[in-house]
N, C-alpha and C. Protein backbone atom coordinates (compact mmCIF):
# COMPACT_ATOMS: atom_id res chain seq x y z
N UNK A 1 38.44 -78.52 -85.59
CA UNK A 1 37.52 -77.43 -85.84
C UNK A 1 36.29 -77.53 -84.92
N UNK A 2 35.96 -78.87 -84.73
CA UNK A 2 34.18 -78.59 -84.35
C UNK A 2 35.06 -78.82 -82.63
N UNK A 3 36.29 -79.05 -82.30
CA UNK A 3 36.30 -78.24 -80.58
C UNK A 3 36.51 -77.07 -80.46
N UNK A 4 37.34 -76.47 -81.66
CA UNK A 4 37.15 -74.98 -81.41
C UNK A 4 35.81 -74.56 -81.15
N UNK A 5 34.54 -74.89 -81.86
CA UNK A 5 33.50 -74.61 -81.79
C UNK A 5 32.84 -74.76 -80.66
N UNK A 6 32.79 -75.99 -80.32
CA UNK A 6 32.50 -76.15 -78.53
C UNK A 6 33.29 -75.28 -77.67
N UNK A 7 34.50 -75.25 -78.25
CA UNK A 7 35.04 -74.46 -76.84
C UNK A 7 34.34 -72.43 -77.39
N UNK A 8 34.17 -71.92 -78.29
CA UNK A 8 33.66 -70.89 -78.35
C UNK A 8 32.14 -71.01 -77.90
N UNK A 9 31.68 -71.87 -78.06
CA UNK A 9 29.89 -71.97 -77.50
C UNK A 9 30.23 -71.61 -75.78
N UNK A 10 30.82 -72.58 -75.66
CA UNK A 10 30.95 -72.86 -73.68
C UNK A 10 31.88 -71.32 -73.46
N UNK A 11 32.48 -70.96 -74.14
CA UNK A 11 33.30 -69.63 -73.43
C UNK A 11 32.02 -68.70 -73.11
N UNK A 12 31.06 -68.85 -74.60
CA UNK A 12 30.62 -67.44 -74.30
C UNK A 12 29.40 -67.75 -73.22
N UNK A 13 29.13 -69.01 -73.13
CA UNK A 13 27.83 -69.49 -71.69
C UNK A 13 28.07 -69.20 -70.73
N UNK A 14 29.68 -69.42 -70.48
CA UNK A 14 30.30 -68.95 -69.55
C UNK A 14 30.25 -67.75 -68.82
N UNK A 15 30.46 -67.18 -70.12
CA UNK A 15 31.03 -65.77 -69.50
C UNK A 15 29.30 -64.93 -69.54
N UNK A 16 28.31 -65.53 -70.46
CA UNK A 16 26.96 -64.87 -69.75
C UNK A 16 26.83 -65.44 -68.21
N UNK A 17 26.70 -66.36 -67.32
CA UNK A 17 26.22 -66.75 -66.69
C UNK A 17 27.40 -65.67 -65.82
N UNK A 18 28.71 -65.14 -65.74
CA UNK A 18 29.27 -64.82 -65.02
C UNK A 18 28.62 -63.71 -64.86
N UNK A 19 27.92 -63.07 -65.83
CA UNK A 19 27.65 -61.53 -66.20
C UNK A 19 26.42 -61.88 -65.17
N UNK A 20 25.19 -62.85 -65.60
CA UNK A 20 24.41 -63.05 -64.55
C UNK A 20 24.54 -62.96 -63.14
N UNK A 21 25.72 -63.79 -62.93
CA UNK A 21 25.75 -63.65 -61.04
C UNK A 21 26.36 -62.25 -60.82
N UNK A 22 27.29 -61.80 -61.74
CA UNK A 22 27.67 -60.96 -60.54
C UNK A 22 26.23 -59.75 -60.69
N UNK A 23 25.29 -59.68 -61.52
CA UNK A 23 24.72 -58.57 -61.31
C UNK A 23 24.00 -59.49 -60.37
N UNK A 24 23.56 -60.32 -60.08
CA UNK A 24 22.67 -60.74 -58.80
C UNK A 24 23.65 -60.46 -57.38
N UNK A 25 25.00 -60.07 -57.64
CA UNK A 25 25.38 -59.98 -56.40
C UNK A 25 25.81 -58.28 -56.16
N UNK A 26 25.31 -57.66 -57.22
CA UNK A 26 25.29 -56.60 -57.10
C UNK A 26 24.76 -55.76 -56.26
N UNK A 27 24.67 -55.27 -54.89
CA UNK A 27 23.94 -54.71 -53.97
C UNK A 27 23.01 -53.50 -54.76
N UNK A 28 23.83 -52.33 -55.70
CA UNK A 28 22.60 -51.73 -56.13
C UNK A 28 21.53 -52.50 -57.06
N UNK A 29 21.87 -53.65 -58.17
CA UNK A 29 21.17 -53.82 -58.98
C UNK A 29 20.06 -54.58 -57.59
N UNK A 30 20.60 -55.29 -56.73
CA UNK A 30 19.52 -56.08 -56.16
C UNK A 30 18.36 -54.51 -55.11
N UNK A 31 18.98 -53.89 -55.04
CA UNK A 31 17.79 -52.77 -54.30
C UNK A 31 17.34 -51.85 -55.50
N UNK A 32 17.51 -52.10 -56.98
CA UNK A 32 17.22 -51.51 -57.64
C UNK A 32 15.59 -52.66 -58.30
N UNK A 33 16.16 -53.93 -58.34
CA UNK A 33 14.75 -54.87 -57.96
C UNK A 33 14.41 -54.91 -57.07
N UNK A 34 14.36 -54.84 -56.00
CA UNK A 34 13.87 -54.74 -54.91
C UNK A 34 12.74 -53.72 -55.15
N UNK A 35 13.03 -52.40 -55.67
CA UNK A 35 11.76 -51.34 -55.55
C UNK A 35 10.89 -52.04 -56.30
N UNK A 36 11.20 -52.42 -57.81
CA UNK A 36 10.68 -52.76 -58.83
C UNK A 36 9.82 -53.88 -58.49
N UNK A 37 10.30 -54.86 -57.93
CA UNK A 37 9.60 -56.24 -57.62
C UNK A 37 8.82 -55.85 -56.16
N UNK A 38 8.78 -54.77 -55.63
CA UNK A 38 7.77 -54.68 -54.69
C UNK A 38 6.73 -53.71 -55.16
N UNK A 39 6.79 -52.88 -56.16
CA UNK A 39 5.54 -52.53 -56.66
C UNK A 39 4.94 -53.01 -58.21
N UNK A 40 5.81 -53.49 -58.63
CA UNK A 40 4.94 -54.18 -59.83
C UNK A 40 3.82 -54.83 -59.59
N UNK A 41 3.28 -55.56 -58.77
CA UNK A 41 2.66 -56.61 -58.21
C UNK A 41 1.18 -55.90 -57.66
N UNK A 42 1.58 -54.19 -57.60
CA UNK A 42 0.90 -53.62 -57.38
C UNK A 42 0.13 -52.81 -59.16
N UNK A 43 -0.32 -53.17 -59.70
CA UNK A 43 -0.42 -52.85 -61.85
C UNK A 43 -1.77 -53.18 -61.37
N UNK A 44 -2.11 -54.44 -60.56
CA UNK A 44 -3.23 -55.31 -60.48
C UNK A 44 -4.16 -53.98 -59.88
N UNK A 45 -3.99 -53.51 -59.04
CA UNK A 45 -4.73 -52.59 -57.93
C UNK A 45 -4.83 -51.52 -58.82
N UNK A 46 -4.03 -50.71 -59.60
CA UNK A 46 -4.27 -49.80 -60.40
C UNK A 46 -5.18 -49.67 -61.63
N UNK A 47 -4.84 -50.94 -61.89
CA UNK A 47 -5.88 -51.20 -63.37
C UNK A 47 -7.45 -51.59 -62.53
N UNK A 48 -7.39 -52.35 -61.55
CA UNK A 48 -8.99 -52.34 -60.91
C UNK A 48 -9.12 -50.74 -60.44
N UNK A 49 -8.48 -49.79 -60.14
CA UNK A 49 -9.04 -48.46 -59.44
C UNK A 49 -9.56 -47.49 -60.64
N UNK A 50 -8.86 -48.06 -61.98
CA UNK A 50 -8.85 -47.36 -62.99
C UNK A 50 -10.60 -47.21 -63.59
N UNK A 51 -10.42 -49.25 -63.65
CA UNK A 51 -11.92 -49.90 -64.14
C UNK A 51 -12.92 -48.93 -62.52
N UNK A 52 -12.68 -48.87 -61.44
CA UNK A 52 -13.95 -48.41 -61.10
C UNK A 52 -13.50 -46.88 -61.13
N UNK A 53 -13.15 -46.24 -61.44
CA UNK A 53 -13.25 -44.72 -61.87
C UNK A 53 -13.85 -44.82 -63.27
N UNK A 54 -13.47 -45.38 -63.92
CA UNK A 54 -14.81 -45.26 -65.66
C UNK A 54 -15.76 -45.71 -65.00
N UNK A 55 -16.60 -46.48 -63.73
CA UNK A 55 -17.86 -47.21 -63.92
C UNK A 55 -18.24 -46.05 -62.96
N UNK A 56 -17.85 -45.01 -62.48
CA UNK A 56 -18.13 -44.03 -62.02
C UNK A 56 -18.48 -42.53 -63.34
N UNK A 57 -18.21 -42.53 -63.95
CA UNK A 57 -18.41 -41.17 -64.71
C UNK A 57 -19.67 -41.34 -65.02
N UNK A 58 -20.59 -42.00 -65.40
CA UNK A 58 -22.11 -42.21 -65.19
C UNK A 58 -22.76 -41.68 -64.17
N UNK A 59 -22.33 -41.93 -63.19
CA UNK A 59 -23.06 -42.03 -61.91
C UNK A 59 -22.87 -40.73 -61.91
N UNK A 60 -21.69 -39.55 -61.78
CA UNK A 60 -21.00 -38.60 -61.52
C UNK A 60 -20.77 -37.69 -62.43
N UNK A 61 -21.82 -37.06 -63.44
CA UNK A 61 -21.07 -36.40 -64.41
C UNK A 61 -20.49 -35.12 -63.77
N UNK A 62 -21.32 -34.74 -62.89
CA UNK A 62 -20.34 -33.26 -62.27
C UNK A 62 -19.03 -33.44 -61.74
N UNK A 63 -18.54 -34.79 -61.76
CA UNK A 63 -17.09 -35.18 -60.95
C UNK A 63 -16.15 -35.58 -62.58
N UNK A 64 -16.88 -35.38 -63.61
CA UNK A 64 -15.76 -35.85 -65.01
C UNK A 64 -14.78 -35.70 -64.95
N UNK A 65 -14.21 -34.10 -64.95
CA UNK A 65 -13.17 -33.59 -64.93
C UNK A 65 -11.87 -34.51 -63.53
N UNK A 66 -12.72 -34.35 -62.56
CA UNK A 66 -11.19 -35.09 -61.60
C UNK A 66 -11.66 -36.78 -61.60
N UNK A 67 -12.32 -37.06 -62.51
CA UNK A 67 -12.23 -38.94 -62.58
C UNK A 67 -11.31 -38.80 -64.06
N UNK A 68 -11.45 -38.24 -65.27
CA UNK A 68 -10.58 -38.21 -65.82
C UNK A 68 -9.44 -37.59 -65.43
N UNK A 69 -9.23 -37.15 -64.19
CA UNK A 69 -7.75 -36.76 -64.18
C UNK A 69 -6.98 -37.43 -63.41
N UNK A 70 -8.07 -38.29 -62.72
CA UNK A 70 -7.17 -39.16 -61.72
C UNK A 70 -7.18 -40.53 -62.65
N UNK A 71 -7.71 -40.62 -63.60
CA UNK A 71 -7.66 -41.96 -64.63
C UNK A 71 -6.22 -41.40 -65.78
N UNK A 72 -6.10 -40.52 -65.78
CA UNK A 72 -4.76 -39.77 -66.67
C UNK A 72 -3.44 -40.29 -65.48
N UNK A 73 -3.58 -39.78 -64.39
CA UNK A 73 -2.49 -39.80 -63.44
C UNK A 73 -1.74 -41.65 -63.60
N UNK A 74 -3.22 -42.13 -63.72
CA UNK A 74 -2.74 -43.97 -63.25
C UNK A 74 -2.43 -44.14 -64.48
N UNK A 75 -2.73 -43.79 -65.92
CA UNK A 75 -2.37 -43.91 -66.86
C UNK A 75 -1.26 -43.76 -67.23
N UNK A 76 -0.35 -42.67 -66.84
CA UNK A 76 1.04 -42.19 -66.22
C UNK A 76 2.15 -43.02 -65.72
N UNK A 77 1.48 -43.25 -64.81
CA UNK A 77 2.00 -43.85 -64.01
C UNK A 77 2.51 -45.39 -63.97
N UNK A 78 1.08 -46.03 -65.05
CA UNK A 78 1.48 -47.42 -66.02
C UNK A 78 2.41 -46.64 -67.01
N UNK A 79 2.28 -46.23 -67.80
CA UNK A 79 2.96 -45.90 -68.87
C UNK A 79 4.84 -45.54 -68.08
N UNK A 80 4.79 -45.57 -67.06
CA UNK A 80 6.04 -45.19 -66.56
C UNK A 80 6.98 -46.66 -65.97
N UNK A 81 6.02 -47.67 -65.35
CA UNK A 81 6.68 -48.92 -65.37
C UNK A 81 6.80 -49.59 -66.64
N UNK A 82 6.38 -49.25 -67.60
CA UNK A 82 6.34 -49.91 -68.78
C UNK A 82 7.81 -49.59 -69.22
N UNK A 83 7.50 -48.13 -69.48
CA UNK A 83 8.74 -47.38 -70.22
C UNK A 83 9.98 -48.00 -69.49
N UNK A 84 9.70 -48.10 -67.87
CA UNK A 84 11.04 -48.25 -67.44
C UNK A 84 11.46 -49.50 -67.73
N UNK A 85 10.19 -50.88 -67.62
CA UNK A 85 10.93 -52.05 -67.92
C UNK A 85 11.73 -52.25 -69.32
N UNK A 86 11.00 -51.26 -70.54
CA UNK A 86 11.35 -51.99 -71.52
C UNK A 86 13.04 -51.06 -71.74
N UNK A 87 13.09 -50.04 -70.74
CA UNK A 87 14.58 -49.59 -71.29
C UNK A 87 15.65 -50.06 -70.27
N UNK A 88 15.39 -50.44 -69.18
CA UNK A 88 16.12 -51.15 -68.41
C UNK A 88 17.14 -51.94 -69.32
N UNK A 89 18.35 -51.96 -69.06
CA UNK A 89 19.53 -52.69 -70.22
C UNK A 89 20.66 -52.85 -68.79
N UNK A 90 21.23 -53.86 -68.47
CA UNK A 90 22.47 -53.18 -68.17
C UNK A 90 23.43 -53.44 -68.46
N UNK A 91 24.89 -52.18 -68.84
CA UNK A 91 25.71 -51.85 -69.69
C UNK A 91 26.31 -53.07 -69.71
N UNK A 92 27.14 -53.48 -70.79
CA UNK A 92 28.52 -53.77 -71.17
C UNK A 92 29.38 -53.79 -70.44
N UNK A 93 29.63 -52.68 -70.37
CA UNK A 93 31.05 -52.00 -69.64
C UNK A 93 30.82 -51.89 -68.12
N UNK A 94 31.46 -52.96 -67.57
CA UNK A 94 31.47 -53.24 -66.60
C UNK A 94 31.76 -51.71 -65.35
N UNK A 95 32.30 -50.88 -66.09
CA UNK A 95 32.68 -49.11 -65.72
C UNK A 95 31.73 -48.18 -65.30
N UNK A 96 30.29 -48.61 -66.38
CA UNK A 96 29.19 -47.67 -66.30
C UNK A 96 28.39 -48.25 -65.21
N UNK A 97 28.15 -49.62 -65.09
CA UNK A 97 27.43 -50.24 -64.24
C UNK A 97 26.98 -49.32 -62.83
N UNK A 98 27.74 -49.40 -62.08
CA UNK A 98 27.38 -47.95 -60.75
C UNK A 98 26.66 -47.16 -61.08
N UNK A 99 27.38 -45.88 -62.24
CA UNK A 99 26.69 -45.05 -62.36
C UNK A 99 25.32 -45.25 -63.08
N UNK A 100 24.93 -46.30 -63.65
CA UNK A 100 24.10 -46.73 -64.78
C UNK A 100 22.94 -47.04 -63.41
N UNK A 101 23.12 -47.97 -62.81
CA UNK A 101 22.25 -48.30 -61.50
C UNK A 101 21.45 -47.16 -61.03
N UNK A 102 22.55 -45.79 -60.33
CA UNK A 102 22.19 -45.21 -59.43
C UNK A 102 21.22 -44.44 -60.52
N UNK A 103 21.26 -43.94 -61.49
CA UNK A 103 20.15 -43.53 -62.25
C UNK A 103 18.83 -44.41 -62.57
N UNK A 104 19.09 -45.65 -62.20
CA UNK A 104 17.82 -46.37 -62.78
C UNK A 104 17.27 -46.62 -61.13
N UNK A 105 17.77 -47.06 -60.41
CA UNK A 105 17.30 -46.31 -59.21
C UNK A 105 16.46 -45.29 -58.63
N UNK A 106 17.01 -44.29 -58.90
CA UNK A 106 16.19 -42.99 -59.14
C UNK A 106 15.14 -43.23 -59.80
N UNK A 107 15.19 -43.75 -61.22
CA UNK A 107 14.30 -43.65 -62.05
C UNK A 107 12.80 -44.70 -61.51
N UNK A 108 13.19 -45.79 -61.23
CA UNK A 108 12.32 -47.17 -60.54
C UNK A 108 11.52 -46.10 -59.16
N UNK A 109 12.12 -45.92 -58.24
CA UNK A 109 12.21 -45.08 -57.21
C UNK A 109 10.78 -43.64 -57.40
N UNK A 110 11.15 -43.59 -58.84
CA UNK A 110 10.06 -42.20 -59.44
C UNK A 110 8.94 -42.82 -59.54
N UNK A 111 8.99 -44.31 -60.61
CA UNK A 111 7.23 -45.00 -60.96
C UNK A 111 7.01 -45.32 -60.03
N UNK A 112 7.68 -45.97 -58.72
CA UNK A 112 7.50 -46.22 -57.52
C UNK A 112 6.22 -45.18 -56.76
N UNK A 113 6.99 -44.47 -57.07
CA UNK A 113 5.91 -43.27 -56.28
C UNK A 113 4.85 -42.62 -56.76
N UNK A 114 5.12 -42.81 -58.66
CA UNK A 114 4.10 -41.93 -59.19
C UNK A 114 2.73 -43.30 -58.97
N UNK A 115 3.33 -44.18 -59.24
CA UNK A 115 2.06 -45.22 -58.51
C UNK A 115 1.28 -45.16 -57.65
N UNK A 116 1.97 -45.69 -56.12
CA UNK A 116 1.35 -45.15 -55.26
C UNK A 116 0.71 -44.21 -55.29
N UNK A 117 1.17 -43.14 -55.66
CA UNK A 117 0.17 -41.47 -55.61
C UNK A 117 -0.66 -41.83 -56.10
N UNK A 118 -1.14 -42.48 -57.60
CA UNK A 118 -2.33 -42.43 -58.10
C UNK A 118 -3.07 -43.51 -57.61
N UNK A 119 -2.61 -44.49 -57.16
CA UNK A 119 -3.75 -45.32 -56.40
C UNK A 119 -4.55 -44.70 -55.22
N UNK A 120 -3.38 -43.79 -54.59
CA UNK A 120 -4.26 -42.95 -53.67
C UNK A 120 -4.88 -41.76 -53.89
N UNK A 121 -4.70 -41.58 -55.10
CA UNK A 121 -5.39 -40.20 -55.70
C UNK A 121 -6.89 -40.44 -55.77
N UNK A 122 -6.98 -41.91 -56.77
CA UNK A 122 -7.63 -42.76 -56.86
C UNK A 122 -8.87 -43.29 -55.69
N UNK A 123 -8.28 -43.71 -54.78
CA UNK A 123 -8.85 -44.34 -53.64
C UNK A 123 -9.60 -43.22 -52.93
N UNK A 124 -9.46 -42.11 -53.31
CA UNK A 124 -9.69 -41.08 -52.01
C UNK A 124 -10.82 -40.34 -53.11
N UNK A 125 -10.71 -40.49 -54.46
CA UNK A 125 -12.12 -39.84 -55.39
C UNK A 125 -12.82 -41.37 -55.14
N UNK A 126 -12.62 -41.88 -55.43
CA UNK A 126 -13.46 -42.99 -55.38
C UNK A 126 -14.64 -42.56 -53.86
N UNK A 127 -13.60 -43.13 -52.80
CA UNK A 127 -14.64 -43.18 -51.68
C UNK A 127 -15.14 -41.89 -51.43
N UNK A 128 -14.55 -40.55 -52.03
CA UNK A 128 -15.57 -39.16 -51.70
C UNK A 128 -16.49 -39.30 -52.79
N UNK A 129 -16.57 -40.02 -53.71
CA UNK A 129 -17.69 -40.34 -54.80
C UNK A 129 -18.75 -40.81 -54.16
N UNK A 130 -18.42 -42.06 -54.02
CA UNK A 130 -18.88 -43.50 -53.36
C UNK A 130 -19.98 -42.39 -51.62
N UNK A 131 -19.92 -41.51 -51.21
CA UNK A 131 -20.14 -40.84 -49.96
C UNK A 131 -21.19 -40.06 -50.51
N UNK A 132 -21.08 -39.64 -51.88
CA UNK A 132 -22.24 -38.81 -52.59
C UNK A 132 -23.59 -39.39 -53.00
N UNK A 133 -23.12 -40.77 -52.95
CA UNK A 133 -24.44 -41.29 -53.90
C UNK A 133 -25.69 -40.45 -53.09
């Protein structure tokens, strides 16, 4: 009994760690981290552009309206790597995998960009702020 048991522990270690490599050798899952792990790293820059757009609405009340809208956009735009990390799953069924990718792809590909945009939405009220004092 207790090797049946070892041998059911080690089957199923097994067969996770298989599930592990092959998605590491997965060409989409790896360019699907690839987007992901080259802008995450970028949260840091957004949340500082965020903090100096609030230390601006003082200075700027005639600019409220587009510092809160460019503080909505980055807000977005976190709220969109979030969403994506926490639903990121990938399937079971070794069948869906492709198609499961090329949508999360897309999807990574979208916060990808809605990021960027607002850092530069961001960057560009800032320094036409920053030009008014």
């Amino acid at each position: 009994m207790q090797k049946l048991v070892y041998f059911i522990v080690f089957s199923v270690l097994f067969l996770s760690c298989q599930s592990k490599k092959e998605q590491l050798q997965n060409p989409l899952y790896e360019e699907v981290m690839f987007i992901h792990d080259e802008v995450m790293p970028k949260m840091g820059q957004m949340h500082k552009l965020k903090k100096e757009l609030k230390s601006l609405k003082d200075k700027h009340p005639q600019s409220i309206d587009s510092i809160l809208s460019a503080i909505k956009v980055i807000d977005d735009a976190d709220e969109g790597m979030m969403a994506w990390m926490a639903e990121f799953r990938m399937p079971e069924n070794k069948a869906e995998t492709t198609a499961y990718l090329e949508k999360e792809k897309v999807k990574i590909q979208k916060v990808s960009d809605d990021m960027y945009y607002s850092m530069e939405l961001a960057q560009k009220l800032i320094n036409s702020l920053n030009q008014k004092k």
